[in-house]
C-alpha atoms as a PDB file:
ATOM      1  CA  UNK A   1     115.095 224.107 112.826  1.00  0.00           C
ATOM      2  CA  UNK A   2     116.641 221.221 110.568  1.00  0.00           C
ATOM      3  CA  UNK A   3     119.296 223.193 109.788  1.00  0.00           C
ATOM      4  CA  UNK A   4     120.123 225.054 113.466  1.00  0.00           C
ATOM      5  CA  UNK A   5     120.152 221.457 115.195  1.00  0.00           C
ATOM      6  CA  UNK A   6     122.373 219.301 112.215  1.00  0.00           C
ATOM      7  CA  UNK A   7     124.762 222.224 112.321  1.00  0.00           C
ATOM      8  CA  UNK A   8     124.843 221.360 116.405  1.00  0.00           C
ATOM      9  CA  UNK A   9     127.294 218.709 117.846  1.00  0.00           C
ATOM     10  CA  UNK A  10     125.579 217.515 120.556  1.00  0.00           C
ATOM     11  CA  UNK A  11     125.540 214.343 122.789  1.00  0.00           C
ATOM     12  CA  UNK A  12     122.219 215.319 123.930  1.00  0.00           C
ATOM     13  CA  UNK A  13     120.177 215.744 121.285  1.00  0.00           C
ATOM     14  CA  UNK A  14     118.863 212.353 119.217  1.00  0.00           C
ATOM     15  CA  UNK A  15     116.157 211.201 116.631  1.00  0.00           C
ATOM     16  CA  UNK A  16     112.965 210.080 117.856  1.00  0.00           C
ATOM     17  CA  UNK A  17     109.816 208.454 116.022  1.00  0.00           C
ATOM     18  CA  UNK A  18     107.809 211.226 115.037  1.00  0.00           C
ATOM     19  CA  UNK A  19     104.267 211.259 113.577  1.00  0.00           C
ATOM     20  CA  UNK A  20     103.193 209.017 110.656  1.00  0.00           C
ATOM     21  CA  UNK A  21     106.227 207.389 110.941  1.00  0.00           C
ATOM     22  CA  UNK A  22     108.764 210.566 110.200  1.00  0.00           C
ATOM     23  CA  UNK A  23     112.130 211.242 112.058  1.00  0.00           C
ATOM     24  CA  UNK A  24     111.608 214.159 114.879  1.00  0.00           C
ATOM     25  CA  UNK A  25     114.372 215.858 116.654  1.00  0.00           C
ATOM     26  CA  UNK A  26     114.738 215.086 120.651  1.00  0.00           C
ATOM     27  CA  UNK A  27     116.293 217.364 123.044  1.00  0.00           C
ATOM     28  CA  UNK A  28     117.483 215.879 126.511  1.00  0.00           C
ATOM     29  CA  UNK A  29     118.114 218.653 129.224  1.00  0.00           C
ATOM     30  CA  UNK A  30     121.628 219.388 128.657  1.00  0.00           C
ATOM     31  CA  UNK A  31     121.202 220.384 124.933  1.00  0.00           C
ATOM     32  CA  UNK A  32     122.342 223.380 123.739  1.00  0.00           C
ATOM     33  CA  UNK A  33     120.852 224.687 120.490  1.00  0.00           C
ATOM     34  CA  UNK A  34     121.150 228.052 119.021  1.00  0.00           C
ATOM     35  CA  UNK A  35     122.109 230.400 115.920  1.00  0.00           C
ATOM     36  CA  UNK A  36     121.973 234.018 115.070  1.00  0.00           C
ATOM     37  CA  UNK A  37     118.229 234.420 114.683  1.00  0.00           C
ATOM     38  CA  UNK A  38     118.767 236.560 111.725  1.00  0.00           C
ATOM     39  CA  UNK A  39     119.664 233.385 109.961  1.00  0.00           C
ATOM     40  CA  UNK A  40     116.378 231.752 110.458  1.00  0.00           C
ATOM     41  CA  UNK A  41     113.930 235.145 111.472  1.00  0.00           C
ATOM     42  CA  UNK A  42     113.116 238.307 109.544  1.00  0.00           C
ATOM     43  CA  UNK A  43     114.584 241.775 111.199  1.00  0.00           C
ATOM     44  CA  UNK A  44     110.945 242.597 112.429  1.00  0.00           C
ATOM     45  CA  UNK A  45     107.799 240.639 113.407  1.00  0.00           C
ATOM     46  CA  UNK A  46     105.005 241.886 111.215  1.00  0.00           C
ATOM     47  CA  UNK A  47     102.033 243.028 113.328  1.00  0.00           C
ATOM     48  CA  UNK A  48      99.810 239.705 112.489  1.00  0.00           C
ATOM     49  CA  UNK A  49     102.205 235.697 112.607  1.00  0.00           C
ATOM     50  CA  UNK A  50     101.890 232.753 113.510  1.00  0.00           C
ATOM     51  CA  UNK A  51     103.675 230.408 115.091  1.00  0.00           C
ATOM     52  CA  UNK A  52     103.182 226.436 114.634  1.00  0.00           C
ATOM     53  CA  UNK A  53     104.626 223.844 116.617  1.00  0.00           C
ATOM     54  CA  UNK A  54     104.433 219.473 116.696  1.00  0.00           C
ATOM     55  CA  UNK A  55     106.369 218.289 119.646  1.00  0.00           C
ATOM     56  CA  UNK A  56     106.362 215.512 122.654  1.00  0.00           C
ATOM     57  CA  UNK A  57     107.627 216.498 126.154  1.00  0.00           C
ATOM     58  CA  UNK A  58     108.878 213.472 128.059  1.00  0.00           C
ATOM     59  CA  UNK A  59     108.778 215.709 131.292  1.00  0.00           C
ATOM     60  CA  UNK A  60     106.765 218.066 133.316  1.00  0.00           C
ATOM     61  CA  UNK A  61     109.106 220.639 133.534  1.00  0.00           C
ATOM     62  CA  UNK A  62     108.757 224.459 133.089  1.00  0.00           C
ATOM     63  CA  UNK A  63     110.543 225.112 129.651  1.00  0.00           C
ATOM     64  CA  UNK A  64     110.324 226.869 126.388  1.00  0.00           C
ATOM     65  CA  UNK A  65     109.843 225.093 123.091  1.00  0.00           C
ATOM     66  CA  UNK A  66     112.003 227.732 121.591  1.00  0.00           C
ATOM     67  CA  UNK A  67     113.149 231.653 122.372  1.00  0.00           C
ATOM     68  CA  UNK A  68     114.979 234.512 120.672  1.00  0.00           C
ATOM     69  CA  UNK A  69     116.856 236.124 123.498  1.00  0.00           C
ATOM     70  CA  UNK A  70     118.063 239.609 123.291  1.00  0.00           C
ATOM     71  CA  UNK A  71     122.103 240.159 123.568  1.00  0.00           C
ATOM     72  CA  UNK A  72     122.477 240.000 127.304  1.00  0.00           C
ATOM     73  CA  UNK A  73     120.232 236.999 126.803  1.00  0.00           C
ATOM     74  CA  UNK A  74     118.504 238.525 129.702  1.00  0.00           C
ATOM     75  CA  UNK A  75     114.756 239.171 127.915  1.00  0.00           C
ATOM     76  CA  UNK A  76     112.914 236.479 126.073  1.00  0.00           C
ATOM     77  CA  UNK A  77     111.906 238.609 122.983  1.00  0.00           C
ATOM     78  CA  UNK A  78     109.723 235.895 121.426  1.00  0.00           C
ATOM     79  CA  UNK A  79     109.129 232.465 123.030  1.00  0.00           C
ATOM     80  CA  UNK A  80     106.465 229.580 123.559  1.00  0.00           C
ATOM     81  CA  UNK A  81     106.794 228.638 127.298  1.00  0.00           C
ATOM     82  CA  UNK A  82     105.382 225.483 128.507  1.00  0.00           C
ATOM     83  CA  UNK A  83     104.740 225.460 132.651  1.00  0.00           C
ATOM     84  CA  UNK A  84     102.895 224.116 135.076  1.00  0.00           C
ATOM     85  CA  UNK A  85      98.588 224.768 135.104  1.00  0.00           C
ATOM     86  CA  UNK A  86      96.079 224.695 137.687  1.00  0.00           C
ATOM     87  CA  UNK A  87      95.221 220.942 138.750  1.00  0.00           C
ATOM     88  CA  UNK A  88      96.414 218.385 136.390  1.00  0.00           C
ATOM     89  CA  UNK A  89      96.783 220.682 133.357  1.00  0.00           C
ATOM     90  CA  UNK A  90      99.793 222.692 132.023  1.00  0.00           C
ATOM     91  CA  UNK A  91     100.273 226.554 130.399  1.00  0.00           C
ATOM     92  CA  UNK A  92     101.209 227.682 127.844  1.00  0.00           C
ATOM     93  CA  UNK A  93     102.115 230.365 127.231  1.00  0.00           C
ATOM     94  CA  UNK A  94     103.275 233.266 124.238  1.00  0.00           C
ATOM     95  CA  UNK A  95     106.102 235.528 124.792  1.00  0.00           C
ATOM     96  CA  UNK A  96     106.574 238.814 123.748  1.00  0.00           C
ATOM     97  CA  UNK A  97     108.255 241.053 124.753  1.00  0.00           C
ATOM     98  CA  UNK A  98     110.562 244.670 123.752  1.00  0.00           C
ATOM     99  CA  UNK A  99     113.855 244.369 125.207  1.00  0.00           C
ATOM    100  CA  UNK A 100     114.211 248.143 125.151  1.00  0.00           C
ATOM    101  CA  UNK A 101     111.753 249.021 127.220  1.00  0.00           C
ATOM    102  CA  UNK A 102     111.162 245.893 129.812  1.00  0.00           C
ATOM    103  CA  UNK A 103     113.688 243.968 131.415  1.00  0.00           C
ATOM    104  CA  UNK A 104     111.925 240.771 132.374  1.00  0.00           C
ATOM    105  CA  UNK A 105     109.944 238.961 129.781  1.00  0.00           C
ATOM    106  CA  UNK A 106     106.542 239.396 128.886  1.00  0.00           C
ATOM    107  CA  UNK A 107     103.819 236.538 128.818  1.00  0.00           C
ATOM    108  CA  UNK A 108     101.384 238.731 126.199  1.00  0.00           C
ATOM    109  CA  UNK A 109      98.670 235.532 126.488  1.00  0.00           C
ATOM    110  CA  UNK A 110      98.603 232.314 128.299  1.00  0.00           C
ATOM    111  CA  UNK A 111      96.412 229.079 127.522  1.00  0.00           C
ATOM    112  CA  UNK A 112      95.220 226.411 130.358  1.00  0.00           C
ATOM    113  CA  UNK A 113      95.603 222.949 128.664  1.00  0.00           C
ATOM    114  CA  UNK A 114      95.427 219.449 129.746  1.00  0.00           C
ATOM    115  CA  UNK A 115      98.930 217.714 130.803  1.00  0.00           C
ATOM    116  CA  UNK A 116     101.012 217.360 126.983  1.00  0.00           C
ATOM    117  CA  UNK A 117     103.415 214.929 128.746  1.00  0.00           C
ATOM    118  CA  UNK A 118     104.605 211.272 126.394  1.00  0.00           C
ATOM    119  CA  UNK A 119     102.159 212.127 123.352  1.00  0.00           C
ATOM    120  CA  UNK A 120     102.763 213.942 120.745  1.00  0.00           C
ATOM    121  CA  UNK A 121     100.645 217.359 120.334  1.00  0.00           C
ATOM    122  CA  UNK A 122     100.151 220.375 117.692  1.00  0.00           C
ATOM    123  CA  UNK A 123      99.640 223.704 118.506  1.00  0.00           C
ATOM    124  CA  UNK A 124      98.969 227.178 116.663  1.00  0.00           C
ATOM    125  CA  UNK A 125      99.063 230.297 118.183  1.00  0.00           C
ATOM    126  CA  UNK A 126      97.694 233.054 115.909  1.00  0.00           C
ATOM    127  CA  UNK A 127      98.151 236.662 116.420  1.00  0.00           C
ATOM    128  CA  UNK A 128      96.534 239.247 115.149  1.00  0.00           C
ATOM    129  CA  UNK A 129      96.427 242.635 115.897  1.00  0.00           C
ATOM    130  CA  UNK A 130      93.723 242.554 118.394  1.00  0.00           C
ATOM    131  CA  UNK A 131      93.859 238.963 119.903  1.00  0.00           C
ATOM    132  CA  UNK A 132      96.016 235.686 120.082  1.00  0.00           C
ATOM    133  CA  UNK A 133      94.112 232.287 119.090  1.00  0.00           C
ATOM    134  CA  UNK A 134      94.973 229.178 120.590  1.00  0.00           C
ATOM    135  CA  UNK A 135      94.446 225.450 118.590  1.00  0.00           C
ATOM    136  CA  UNK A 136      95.116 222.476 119.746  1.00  0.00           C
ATOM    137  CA  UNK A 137      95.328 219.422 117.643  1.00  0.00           C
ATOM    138  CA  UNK A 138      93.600 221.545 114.992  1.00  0.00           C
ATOM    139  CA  UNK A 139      90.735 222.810 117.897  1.00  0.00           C
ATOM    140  CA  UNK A 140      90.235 226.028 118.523  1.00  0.00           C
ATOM    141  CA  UNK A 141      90.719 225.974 122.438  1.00  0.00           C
ATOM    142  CA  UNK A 142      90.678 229.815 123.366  1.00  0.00           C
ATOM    143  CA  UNK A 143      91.309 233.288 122.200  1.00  0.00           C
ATOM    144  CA  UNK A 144      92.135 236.181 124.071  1.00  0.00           C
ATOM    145  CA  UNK A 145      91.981 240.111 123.753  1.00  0.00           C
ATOM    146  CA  UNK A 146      95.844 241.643 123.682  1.00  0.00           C
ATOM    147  CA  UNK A 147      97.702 245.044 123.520  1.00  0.00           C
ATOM    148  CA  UNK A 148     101.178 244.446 122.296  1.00  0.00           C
ATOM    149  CA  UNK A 149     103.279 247.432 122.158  1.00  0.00           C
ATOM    150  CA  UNK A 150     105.196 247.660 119.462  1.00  0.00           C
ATOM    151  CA  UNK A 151     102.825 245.859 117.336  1.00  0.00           C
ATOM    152  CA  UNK A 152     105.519 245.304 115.210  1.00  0.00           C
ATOM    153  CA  UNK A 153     108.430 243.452 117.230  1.00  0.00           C
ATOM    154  CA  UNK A 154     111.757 244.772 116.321  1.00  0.00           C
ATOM    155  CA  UNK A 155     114.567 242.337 116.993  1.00  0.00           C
ATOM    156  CA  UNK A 156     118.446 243.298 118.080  1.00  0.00           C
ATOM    157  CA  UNK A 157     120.777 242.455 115.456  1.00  0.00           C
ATOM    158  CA  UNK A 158     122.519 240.452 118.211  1.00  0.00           C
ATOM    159  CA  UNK A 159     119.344 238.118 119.455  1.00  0.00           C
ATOM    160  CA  UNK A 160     119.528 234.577 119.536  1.00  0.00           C
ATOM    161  CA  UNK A 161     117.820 232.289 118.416  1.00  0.00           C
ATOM    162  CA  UNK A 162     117.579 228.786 121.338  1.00  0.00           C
ATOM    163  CA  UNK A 163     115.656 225.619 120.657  1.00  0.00           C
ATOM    164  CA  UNK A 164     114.478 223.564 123.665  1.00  0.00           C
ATOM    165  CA  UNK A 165     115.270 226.263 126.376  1.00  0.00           C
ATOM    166  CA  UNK A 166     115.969 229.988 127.231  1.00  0.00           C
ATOM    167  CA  UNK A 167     119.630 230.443 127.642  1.00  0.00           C
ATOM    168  CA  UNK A 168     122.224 229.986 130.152  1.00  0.00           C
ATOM    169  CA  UNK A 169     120.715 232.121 132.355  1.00  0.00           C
ATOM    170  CA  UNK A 170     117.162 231.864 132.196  1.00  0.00           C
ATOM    171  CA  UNK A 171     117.613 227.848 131.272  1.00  0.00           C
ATOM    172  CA  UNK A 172     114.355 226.314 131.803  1.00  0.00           C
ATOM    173  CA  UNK A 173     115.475 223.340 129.568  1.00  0.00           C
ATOM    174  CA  UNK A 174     112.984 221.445 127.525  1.00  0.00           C
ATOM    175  CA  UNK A 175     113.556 217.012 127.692  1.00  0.00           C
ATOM    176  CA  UNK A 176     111.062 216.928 124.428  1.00  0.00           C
ATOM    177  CA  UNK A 177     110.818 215.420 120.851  1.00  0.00           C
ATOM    178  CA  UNK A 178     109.535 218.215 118.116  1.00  0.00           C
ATOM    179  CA  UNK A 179     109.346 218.087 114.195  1.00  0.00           C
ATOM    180  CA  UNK A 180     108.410 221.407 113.256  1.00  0.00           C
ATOM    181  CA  UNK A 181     109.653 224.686 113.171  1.00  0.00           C
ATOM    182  CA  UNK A 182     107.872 228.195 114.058  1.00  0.00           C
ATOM    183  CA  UNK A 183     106.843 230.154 111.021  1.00  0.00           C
ATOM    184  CA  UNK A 184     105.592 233.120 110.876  1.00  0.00           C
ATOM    185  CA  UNK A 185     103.343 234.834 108.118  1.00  0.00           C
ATOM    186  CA  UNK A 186     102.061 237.929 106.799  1.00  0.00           C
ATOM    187  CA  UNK A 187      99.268 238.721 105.212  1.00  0.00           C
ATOM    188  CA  UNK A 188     100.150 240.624 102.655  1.00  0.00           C
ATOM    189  CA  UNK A 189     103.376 238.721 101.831  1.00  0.00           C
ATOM    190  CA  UNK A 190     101.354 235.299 102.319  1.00  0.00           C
ATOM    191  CA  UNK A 191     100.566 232.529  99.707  1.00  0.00           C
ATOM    192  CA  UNK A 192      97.070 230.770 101.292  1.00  0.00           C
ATOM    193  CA  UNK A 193      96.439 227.803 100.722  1.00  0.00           C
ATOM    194  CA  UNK A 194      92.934 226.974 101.855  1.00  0.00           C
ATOM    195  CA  UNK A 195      92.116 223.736 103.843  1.00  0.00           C
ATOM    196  CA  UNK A 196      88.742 222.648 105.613  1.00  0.00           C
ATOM    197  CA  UNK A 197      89.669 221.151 109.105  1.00  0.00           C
ATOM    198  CA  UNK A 198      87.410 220.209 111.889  1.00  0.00           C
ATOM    199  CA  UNK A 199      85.271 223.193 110.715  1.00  0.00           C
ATOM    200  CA  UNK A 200      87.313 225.788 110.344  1.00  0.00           C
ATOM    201  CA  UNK A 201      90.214 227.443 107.429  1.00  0.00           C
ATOM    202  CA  UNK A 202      92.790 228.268 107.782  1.00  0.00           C
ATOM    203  CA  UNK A 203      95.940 229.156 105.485  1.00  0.00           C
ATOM    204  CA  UNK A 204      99.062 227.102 105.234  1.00  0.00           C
ATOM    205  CA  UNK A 205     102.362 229.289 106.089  1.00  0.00           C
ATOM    206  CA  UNK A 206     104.439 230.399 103.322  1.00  0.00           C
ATOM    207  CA  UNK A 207     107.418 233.066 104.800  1.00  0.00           C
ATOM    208  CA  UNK A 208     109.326 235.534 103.530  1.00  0.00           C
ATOM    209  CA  UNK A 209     113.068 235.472 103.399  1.00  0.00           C
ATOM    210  CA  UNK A 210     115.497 237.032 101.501  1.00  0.00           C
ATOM    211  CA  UNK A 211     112.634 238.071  98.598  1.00  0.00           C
ATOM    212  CA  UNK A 212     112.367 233.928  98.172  1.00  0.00           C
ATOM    213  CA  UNK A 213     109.252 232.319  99.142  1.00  0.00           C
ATOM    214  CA  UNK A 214     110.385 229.679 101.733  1.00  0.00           C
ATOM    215  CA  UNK A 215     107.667 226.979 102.837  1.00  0.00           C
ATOM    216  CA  UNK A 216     107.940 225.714 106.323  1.00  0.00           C
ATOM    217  CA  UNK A 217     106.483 222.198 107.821  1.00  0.00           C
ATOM    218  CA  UNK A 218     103.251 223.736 109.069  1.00  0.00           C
ATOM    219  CA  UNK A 219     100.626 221.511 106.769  1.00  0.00           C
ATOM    220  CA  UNK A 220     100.152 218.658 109.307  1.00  0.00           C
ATOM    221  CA  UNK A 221      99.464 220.979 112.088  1.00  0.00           C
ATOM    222  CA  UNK A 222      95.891 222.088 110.169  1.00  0.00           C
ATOM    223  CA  UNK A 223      95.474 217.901 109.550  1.00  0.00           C
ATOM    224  CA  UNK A 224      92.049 216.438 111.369  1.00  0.00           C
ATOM    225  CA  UNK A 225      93.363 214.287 114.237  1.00  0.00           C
END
Protein backbone atom coordinates (compact mmCIF):
# COMPACT_ATOMS: atom_id res chain seq x y z
CA UNK A 1 0.00 0.00 0.00
CA UNK A 2 3.06 2.41 0.80
CA UNK A 3 4.04 2.32 -2.46
CA UNK A 4 0.36 2.52 -4.48
CA UNK A 5 -0.59 5.71 -2.29
CA UNK A 6 3.18 7.77 -2.44
CA UNK A 7 3.06 7.08 -6.15
CA UNK A 8 -0.65 8.97 -5.87
CA UNK A 9 -0.96 12.84 -6.12
CA UNK A 10 -3.71 13.49 -4.19
CA UNK A 11 -5.24 16.47 -2.24
CA UNK A 12 -7.27 14.08 -0.39
CA UNK A 13 -5.30 11.75 1.04
CA UNK A 14 -2.98 12.87 4.33
CA UNK A 15 -0.91 11.33 7.28
CA UNK A 16 -2.59 10.59 10.37
CA UNK A 17 -1.25 9.36 13.93
CA UNK A 18 -1.30 5.81 13.73
CA UNK A 19 -0.73 3.22 16.49
CA UNK A 20 2.24 3.37 18.91
CA UNK A 21 2.98 6.49 17.63
CA UNK A 22 3.66 5.45 13.69
CA UNK A 23 2.53 7.52 10.58
CA UNK A 24 -0.85 5.88 8.95
CA UNK A 25 -2.23 6.81 5.65
CA UNK A 26 -5.81 8.78 5.65
CA UNK A 27 -8.18 8.73 2.87
CA UNK A 28 -10.93 11.57 2.73
CA UNK A 29 -13.91 10.69 0.32
CA UNK A 30 -12.70 12.10 -2.81
CA UNK A 31 -9.44 10.01 -2.92
CA UNK A 32 -8.61 8.12 -5.66
CA UNK A 33 -6.10 5.30 -5.18
CA UNK A 34 -5.28 2.55 -7.50
CA UNK A 35 -2.55 0.48 -9.57
CA UNK A 36 -2.47 -2.54 -11.75
CA UNK A 37 -3.04 -5.21 -9.13
CA UNK A 38 -0.50 -7.34 -10.75
CA UNK A 39 2.00 -4.97 -9.30
CA UNK A 40 1.08 -5.59 -5.77
CA UNK A 41 -1.10 -9.28 -6.13
CA UNK A 42 -0.05 -12.69 -7.44
CA UNK A 43 -1.96 -13.89 -10.88
CA UNK A 44 -4.13 -16.33 -8.70
CA UNK A 45 -5.40 -16.49 -5.09
CA UNK A 46 -4.19 -19.74 -3.64
CA UNK A 47 -7.11 -21.76 -2.21
CA UNK A 48 -6.18 -20.88 1.67
CA UNK A 49 -4.97 -16.43 2.41
CA UNK A 50 -5.34 -14.17 4.49
CA UNK A 51 -5.99 -10.89 4.55
CA UNK A 52 -4.90 -8.38 7.51
CA UNK A 53 -5.97 -5.00 7.96
CA UNK A 54 -5.25 -1.86 10.92
CA UNK A 55 -7.39 1.06 10.04
CA UNK A 56 -9.73 4.00 11.67
CA UNK A 57 -12.97 5.06 9.88
CA UNK A 58 -13.92 8.62 10.77
CA UNK A 59 -17.45 7.85 9.23
CA UNK A 60 -20.30 5.48 9.14
CA UNK A 61 -20.47 5.05 5.69
CA UNK A 62 -20.85 1.88 3.52
CA UNK A 63 -17.29 1.46 1.92
CA UNK A 64 -14.56 -0.94 1.14
CA UNK A 65 -11.19 -0.88 2.82
CA UNK A 66 -9.77 -1.97 -0.44
CA UNK A 67 -11.00 -3.96 -3.88
CA UNK A 68 -9.51 -5.48 -7.02
CA UNK A 69 -12.09 -4.71 -9.65
CA UNK A 70 -12.29 -6.62 -12.80
CA UNK A 71 -11.73 -4.51 -16.25
CA UNK A 72 -15.18 -3.07 -16.64
CA UNK A 73 -14.64 -2.35 -12.97
CA UNK A 74 -18.09 -3.67 -12.79
CA UNK A 75 -17.37 -6.93 -10.24
CA UNK A 76 -15.52 -6.59 -7.00
CA UNK A 77 -13.21 -9.69 -7.44
CA UNK A 78 -11.70 -9.45 -3.94
CA UNK A 79 -12.71 -6.79 -1.37
CA UNK A 80 -13.27 -6.10 2.50
CA UNK A 81 -16.58 -4.11 2.65
CA UNK A 82 -17.45 -2.27 5.69
CA UNK A 83 -21.55 -1.42 5.97
CA UNK A 84 -24.03 -0.82 8.11
CA UNK A 85 -25.17 -3.89 10.98
CA UNK A 86 -28.19 -4.59 12.81
CA UNK A 87 -28.68 -2.01 15.82
CA UNK A 88 -25.67 -0.09 16.68
CA UNK A 89 -23.13 -2.46 15.08
CA UNK A 90 -21.55 -2.53 11.56
CA UNK A 91 -20.64 -5.58 8.80
CA UNK A 92 -18.20 -6.61 7.50
CA UNK A 93 -17.92 -8.23 5.11
CA UNK A 94 -15.36 -10.56 2.53
CA UNK A 95 -15.67 -10.37 -1.12
CA UNK A 96 -15.20 -12.83 -3.54
CA UNK A 97 -16.21 -13.18 -6.31
CA UNK A 98 -15.42 -14.76 -10.35
CA UNK A 99 -15.99 -12.13 -12.75
CA UNK A 100 -16.58 -14.73 -15.44
CA UNK A 101 -19.29 -16.25 -14.24
CA UNK A 102 -21.30 -13.53 -11.92
CA UNK A 103 -21.88 -10.10 -12.70
CA UNK A 104 -22.58 -8.51 -9.35
CA UNK A 105 -20.21 -9.13 -6.53
CA UNK A 106 -20.22 -11.77 -4.16
CA UNK A 107 -20.23 -11.31 -0.24
CA UNK A 108 -18.71 -15.18 0.35
CA UNK A 109 -19.00 -14.36 4.47
CA UNK A 110 -20.12 -11.48 6.49
CA UNK A 111 -19.26 -10.63 10.28
CA UNK A 112 -21.73 -8.54 12.76
CA UNK A 113 -19.36 -6.24 14.78
CA UNK A 114 -19.76 -3.43 17.11
CA UNK A 115 -19.63 0.28 15.49
CA UNK A 116 -15.44 0.67 14.33
CA UNK A 117 -16.10 4.44 13.97
CA UNK A 118 -12.88 7.18 15.53
CA UNK A 119 -10.71 4.18 17.02
CA UNK A 120 -8.43 2.43 15.53
CA UNK A 121 -9.18 -1.50 14.97
CA UNK A 122 -7.35 -4.82 13.55
CA UNK A 123 -8.88 -7.35 11.76
CA UNK A 124 -7.95 -10.87 10.14
CA UNK A 125 -9.98 -12.68 7.98
CA UNK A 126 -8.65 -16.22 7.37
CA UNK A 127 -9.73 -18.47 4.68
CA UNK A 128 -9.38 -21.74 4.32
CA UNK A 129 -10.77 -24.09 2.18
CA UNK A 130 -13.76 -24.93 4.17
CA UNK A 131 -14.48 -21.74 6.29
CA UNK A 132 -13.52 -17.96 6.74
CA UNK A 133 -12.36 -16.88 10.43
CA UNK A 134 -12.99 -13.61 11.69
CA UNK A 135 -10.49 -11.75 14.60
CA UNK A 136 -10.87 -8.80 15.94
CA UNK A 137 -8.23 -7.03 17.85
CA UNK A 138 -6.50 -10.43 17.95
CA UNK A 139 -10.17 -12.24 19.17
CA UNK A 140 -11.50 -14.74 17.45
CA UNK A 141 -15.12 -13.26 16.90
CA UNK A 142 -16.75 -15.86 14.42
CA UNK A 143 -16.16 -18.39 11.76
CA UNK A 144 -18.31 -19.49 9.17
CA UNK A 145 -18.80 -22.59 6.78
CA UNK A 146 -18.14 -21.42 2.85
CA UNK A 147 -18.22 -22.87 -0.75
CA UNK A 148 -16.14 -20.69 -2.96
CA UNK A 149 -16.10 -21.67 -6.47
CA UNK A 150 -13.13 -21.48 -7.94
CA UNK A 151 -11.30 -22.20 -4.86
CA UNK A 152 -8.54 -20.79 -6.44
CA UNK A 153 -9.45 -17.07 -7.58
CA UNK A 154 -8.07 -16.31 -10.92
CA UNK A 155 -7.60 -12.61 -11.54
CA UNK A 156 -7.93 -10.66 -15.18
CA UNK A 157 -4.73 -9.40 -16.28
CA UNK A 158 -6.58 -6.06 -16.47
CA UNK A 159 -8.05 -5.87 -12.61
CA UNK A 160 -7.40 -3.11 -10.48
CA UNK A 161 -6.28 -2.78 -7.64
CA UNK A 162 -8.45 0.53 -5.37
CA UNK A 163 -7.63 1.52 -1.82
CA UNK A 164 -10.38 3.22 0.24
CA UNK A 165 -13.30 2.49 -2.25
CA UNK A 166 -14.68 0.41 -5.23
CA UNK A 167 -14.32 2.40 -8.34
CA UNK A 168 -16.03 5.04 -10.16
CA UNK A 169 -18.89 3.19 -10.50
CA UNK A 170 -19.50 1.20 -7.61
CA UNK A 171 -17.74 4.17 -5.32
CA UNK A 172 -18.70 3.50 -1.88
CA UNK A 173 -15.74 5.72 -0.70
CA UNK A 174 -14.00 5.03 2.53
CA UNK A 175 -13.17 8.71 4.94
CA UNK A 176 -10.62 6.30 7.07
CA UNK A 177 -6.97 6.22 8.42
CA UNK A 178 -5.19 2.57 7.75
CA UNK A 179 -1.47 1.40 8.19
CA UNK A 180 -1.42 -1.90 6.82
CA UNK A 181 -1.69 -3.61 3.77
CA UNK A 182 -3.62 -7.02 2.82
CA UNK A 183 -1.33 -9.99 2.51
CA UNK A 184 -2.05 -12.99 1.57
CA UNK A 185 -0.26 -16.43 2.34
CA UNK A 186 0.11 -19.88 1.40
CA UNK A 187 0.83 -22.62 3.11
CA UNK A 188 3.10 -24.25 1.35
CA UNK A 189 5.00 -21.14 0.15
CA UNK A 190 4.73 -19.68 3.87
CA UNK A 191 7.57 -18.87 6.39
CA UNK A 192 5.59 -19.20 10.11
CA UNK A 193 6.56 -17.55 12.53
CA UNK A 194 4.84 -18.72 15.68
CA UNK A 195 3.38 -16.23 18.28
CA UNK A 196 1.12 -16.94 21.46
CA UNK A 197 -1.71 -14.24 21.53
CA UNK A 198 -4.70 -14.08 23.71
CA UNK A 199 -4.64 -17.93 23.49
CA UNK A 200 -4.32 -18.73 20.28
CA UNK A 201 -1.19 -19.07 17.16
CA UNK A 202 -1.10 -18.02 14.64
CA UNK A 203 1.64 -17.46 11.78
CA UNK A 204 2.99 -14.13 10.73
CA UNK A 205 2.51 -13.50 6.76
CA UNK A 206 5.42 -13.89 4.61
CA UNK A 207 4.18 -13.63 0.54
CA UNK A 208 5.35 -14.69 -2.44
CA UNK A 209 6.35 -12.42 -5.25
CA UNK A 210 8.41 -12.67 -8.01
CA UNK A 211 10.33 -16.02 -6.33
CA UNK A 212 11.47 -13.24 -3.44
CA UNK A 213 10.14 -13.64 -0.08
CA UNK A 214 8.43 -10.24 0.61
CA UNK A 215 7.28 -9.55 4.37
CA UNK A 216 4.26 -7.42 4.78
CA UNK A 217 3.17 -5.25 8.08
CA UNK A 218 0.94 -7.97 9.49
CA UNK A 219 2.96 -8.58 13.05
CA UNK A 220 0.98 -6.01 15.11
CA UNK A 221 -2.28 -7.33 13.99
CA UNK A 222 -1.48 -10.87 16.11
CA UNK A 223 -0.18 -8.20 19.16
CA UNK A 224 -2.42 -8.64 22.62
CA UNK A 225 -4.44 -5.41 22.84
Amino acid sequence: MEASVSSTDDNNLYIDDGLDGFPAFGFRPGSEVKQPHRLYLPEKLPAEFTLVATFKPTSFRTSYLFAVLNPFETVVQLGIRISDGPGSNQNISLVYTNSDEHSHSEEVAKFTVPKLTKKWSKIVIKVSTTDVTFYLNCHEMSRQRVTRIPQELVFDTASTLYIAQAGPHIQERYDVSTMHTFPFCKKKKTKKRRKETNGYRECLCVAQRNETSRTYCASDAFHGN
